[in-house]
Protein backbone atom coordinates (compact mmCIF):
# COMPACT_ATOMS: atom_id res chain seq x y z
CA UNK A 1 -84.40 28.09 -89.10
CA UNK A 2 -87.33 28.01 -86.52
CA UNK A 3 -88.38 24.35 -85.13
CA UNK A 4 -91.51 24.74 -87.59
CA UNK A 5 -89.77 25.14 -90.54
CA UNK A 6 -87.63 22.30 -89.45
CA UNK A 7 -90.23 20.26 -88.99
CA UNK A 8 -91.87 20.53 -92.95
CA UNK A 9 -88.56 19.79 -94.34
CA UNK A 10 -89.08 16.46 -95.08
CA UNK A 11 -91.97 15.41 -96.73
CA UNK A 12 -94.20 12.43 -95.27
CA UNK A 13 -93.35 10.40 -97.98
CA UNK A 14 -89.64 10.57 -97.25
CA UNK A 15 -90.43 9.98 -93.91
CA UNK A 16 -92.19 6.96 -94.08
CA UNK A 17 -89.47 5.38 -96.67
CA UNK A 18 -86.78 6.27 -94.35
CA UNK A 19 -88.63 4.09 -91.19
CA UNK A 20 -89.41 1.42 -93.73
CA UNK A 21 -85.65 1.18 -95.08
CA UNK A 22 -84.40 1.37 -91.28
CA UNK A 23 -86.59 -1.86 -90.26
CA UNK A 24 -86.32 -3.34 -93.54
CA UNK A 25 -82.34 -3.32 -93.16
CA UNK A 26 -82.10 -3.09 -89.55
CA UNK A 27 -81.09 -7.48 -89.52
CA UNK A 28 -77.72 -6.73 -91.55
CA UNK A 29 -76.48 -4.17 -88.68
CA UNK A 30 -75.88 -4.96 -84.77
CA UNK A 31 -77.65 -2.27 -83.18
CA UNK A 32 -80.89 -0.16 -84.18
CA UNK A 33 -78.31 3.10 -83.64
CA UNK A 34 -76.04 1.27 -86.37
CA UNK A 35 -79.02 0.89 -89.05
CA UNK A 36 -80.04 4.30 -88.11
CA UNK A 37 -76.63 6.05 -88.78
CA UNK A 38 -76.07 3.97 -92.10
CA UNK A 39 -79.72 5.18 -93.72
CA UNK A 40 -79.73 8.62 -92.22
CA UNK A 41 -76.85 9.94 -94.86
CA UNK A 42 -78.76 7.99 -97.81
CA UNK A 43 -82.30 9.91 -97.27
CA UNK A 44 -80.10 13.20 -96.12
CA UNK A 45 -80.65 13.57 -92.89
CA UNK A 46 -79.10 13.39 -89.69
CA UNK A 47 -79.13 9.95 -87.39
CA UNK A 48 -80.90 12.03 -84.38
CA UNK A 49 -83.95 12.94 -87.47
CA UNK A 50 -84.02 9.29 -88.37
CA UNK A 51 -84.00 8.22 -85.03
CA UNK A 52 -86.86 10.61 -83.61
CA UNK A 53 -88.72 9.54 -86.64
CA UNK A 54 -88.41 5.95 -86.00
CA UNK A 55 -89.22 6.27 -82.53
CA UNK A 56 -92.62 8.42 -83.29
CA UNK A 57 -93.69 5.11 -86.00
CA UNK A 58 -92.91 3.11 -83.22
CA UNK A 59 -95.47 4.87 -81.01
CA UNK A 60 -97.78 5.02 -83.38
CA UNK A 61 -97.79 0.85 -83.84
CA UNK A 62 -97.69 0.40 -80.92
C-alpha cells in the first residue's frame, strides 16, 4: 500500500476520537507512550499511528 493510501485509511472522525480518548485517559497511565499503546489496539491501529496523530493535534493547538 502506497503512503497515500495509508494516509485515507482512517477517517477524520476516528482520528480525532482516538486524540481525544488518548488525553482524556492519558492521567490513569505513567507515560504519554503508555496511554498511547493502550488506545492504539482499541481504535485499530498501531501506537506509532496514534502517536504521529497525537503529535500533529498537538501542533495544531499549539
Amino acid at each position: 500500500m502506497t503512503k497515500s493510501k495509508m494516509a485515507n485509511r482512517y477517517s477524520p472522525e476516528v482520528r480525532a476520537r482516538a486524540v481525544r480518548m488518548m488525553f482524556e485517559h492519558q492521567g490513569s497511565y505513567e507515560t504519554q507512550a503508555g496511554a498511547i499503546a493502550a488506545i492504539a489496539p482499541k481504535i485499530g491501529c498501531i501506537p506509532q499511528t496514534l502517536s504521529g496523530w497525537v503529535k500533529q493535534a498537538e501542533k495544531d493547538s499549539g
